[in-house]
PDB file of N, CA and C in Angstrom:
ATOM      1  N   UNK A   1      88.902  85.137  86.063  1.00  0.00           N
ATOM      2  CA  UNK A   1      89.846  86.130  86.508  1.00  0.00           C
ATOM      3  C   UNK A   1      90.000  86.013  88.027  1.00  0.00           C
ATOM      4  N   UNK A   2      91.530  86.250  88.557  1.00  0.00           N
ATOM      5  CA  UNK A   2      91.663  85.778  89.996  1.00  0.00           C
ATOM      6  C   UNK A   2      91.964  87.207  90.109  1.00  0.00           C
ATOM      7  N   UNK A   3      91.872  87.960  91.354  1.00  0.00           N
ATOM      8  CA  UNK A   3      92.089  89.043  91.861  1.00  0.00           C
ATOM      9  C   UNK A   3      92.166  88.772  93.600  1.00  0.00           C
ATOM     10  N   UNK A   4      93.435  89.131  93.626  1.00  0.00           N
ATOM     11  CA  UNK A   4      94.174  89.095  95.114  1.00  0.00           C
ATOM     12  C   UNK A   4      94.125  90.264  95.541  1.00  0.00           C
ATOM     13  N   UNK A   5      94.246  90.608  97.214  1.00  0.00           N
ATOM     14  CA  UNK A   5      94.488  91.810  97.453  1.00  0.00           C
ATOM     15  C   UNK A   5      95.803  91.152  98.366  1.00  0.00           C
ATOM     16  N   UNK A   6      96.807  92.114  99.125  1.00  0.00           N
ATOM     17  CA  UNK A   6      97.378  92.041  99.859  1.00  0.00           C
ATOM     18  C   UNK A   6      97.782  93.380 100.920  1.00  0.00           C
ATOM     19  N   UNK A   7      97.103  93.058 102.378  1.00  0.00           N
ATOM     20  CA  UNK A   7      97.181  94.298 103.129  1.00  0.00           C
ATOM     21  C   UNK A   7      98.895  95.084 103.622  1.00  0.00           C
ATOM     22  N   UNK A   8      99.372  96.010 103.501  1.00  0.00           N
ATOM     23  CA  UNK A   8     100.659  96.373 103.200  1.00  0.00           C
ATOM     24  C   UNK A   8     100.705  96.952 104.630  1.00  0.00           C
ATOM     25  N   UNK A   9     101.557  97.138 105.686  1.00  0.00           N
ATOM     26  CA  UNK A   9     101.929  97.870 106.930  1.00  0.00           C
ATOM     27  C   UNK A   9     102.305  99.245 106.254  1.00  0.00           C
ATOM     28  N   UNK A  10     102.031 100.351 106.399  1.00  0.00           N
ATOM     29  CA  UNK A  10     102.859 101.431 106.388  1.00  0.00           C
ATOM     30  C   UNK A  10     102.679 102.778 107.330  1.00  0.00           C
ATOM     31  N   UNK A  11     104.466 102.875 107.569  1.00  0.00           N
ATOM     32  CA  UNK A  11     104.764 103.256 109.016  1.00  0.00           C
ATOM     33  C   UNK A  11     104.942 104.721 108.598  1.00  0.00           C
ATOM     34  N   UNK A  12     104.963 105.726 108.933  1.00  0.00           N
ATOM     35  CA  UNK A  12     105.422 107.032 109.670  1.00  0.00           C
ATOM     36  C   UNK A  12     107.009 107.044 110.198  1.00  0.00           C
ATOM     37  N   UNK A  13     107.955 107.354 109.434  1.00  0.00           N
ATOM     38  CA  UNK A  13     109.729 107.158 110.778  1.00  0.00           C
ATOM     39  C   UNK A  13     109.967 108.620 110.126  1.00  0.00           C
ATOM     40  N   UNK A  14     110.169 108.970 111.168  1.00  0.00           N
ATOM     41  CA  UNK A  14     110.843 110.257 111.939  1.00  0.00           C
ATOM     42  C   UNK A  14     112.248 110.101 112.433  1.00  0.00           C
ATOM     43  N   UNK A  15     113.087 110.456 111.178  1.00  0.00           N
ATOM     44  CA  UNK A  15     114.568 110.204 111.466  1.00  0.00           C
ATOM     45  C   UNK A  15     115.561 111.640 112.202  1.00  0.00           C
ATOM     46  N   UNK A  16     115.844 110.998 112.634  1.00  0.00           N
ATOM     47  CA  UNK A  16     116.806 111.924 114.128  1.00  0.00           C
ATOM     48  C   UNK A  16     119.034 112.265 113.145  1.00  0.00           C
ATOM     49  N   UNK A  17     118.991 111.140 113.009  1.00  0.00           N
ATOM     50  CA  UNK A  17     120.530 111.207 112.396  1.00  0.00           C
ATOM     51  C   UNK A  17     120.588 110.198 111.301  1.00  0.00           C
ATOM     52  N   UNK A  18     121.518 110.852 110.403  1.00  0.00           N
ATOM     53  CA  UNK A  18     121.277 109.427 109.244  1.00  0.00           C
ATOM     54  C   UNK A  18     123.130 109.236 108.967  1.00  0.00           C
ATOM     55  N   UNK A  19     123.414 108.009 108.955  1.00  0.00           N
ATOM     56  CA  UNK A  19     124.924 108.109 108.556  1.00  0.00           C
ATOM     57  C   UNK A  19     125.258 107.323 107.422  1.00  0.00           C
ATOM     58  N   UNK A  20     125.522 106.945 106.638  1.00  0.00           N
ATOM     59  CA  UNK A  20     126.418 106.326 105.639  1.00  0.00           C
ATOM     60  C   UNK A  20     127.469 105.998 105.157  1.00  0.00           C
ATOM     61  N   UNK A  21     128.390 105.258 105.093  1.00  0.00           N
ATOM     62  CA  UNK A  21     129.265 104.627 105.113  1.00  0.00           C
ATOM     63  C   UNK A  21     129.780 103.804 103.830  1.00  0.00           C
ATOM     64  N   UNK A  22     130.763 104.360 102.859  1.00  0.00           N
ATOM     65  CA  UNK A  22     131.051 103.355 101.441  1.00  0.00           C
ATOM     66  C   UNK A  22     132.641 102.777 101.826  1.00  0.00           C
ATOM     67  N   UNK A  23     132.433 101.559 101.862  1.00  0.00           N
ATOM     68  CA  UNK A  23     133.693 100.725 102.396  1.00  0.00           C
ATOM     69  C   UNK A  23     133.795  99.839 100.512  1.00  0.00           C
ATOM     70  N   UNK A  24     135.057 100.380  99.733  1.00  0.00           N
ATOM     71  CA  UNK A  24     136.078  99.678  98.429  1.00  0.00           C
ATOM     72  C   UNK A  24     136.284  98.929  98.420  1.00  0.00           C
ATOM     73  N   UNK A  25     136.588  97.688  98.069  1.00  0.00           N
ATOM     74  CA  UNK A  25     137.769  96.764  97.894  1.00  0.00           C
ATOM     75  C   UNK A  25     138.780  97.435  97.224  1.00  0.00           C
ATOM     76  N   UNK A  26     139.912  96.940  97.196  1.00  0.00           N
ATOM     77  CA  UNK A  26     141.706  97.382  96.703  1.00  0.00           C
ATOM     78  C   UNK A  26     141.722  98.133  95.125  1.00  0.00           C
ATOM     79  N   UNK A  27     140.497  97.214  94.469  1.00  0.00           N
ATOM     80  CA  UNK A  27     140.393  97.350  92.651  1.00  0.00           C
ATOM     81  C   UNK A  27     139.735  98.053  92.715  1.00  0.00           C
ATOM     82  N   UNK A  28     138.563  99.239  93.680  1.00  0.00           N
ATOM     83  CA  UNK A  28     137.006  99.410  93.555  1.00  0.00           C
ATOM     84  C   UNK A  28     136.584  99.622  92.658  1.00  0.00           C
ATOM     85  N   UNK A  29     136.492  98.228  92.437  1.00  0.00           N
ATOM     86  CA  UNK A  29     135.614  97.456  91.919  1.00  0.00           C
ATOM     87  C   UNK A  29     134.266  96.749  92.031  1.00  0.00           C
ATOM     88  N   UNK A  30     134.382  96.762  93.700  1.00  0.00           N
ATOM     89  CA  UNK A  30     132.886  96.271  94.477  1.00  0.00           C
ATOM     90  C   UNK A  30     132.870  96.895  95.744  1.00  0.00           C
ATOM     91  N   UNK A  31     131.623  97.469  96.412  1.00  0.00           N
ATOM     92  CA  UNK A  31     131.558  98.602  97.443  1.00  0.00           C
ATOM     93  C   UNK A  31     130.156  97.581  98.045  1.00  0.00           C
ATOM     94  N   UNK A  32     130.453  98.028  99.524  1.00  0.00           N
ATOM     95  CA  UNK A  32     129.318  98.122 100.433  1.00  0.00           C
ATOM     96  C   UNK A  32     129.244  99.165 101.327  1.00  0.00           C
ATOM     97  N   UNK A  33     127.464  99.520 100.960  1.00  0.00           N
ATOM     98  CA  UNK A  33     127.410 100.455 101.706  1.00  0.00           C
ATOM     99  C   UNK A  33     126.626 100.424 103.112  1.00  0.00           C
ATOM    100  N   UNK A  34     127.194 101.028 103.752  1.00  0.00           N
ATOM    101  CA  UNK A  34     126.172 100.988 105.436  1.00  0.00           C
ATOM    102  C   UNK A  34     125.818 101.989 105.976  1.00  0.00           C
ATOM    103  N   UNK A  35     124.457 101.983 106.179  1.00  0.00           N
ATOM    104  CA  UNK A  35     123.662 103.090 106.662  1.00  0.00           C
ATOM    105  C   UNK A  35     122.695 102.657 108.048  1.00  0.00           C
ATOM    106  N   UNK A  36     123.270 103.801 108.695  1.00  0.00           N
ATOM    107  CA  UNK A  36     122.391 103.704 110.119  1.00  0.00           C
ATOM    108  C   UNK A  36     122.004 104.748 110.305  1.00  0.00           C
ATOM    109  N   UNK A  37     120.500 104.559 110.696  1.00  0.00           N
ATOM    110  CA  UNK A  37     120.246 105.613 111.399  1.00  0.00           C
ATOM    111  C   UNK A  37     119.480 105.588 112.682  1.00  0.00           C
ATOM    112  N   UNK A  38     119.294 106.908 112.986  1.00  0.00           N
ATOM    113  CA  UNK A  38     118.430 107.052 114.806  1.00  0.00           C
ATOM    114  C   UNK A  38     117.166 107.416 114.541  1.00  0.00           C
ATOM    115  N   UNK A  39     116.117 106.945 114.964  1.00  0.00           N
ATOM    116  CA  UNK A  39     114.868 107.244 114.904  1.00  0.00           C
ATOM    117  C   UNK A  39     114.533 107.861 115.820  1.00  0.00           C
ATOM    118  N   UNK A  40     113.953 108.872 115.419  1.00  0.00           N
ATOM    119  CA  UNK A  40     113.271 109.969 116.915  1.00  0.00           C
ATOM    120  C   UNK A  40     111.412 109.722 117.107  1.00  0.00           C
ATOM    121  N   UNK A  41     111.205 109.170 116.059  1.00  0.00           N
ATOM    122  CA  UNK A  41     109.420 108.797 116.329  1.00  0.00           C
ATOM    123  C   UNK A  41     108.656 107.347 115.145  1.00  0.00           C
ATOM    124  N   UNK A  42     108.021 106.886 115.720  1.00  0.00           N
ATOM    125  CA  UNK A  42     107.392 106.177 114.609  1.00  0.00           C
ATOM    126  C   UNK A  42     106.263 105.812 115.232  1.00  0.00           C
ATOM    127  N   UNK A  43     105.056 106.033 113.634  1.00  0.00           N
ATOM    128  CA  UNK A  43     103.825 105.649 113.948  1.00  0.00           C
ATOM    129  C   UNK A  43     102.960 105.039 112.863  1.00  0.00           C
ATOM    130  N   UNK A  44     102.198 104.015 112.958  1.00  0.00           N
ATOM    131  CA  UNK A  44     101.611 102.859 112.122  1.00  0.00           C
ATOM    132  C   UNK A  44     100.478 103.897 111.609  1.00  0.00           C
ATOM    133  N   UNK A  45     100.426 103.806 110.333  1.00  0.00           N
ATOM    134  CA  UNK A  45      99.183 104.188 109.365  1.00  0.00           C
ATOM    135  C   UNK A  45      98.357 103.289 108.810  1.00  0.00           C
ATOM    136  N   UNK A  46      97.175 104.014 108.924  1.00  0.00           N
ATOM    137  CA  UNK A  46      96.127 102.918 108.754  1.00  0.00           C
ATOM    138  C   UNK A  46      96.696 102.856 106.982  1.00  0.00           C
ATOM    139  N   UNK A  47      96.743 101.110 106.727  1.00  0.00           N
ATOM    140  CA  UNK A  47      96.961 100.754 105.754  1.00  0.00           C
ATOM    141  C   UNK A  47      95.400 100.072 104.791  1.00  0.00           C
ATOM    142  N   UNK A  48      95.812 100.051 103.444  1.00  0.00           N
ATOM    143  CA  UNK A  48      94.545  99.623 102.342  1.00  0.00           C
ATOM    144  C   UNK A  48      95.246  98.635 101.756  1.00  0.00           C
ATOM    145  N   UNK A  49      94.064  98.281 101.243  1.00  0.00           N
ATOM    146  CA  UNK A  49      94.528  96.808 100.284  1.00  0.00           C
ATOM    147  C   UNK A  49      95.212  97.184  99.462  1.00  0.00           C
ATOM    148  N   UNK A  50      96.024  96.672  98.844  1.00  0.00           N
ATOM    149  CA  UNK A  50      96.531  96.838  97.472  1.00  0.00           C
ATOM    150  C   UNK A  50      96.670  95.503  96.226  1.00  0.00           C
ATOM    151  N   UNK A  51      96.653  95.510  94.967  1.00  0.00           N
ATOM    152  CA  UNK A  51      96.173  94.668  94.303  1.00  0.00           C
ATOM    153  C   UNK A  51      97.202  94.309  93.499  1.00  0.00           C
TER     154      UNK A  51
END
């Protein structure tokens, strides 16, 4: 039996403004969407293995 771990980053974000955006084609039929946002804080958590 093989057993891997892999250590994962996980962050803390503290969002300030969030926007979104759904842009159609002519048929909508196919959409993209765009999202931005502003971050007002971020901070690294101590991360664990995961399996």
């Amino acid at each position: 039996m093989n057993i891997s771990f892999t250590r994962v980053r996980v962050l803390n974000i503290h969002i300030r403004d969030f926007f979104v955006v759904t842009l159609f084609n002519e048929k909508y039929e196919d959409a993209i969407l765009r999202v931005r946002a502003k971050i007002r804080n971020c901070s690294e958590v101590e991360s664990s293995p995961t399996s």
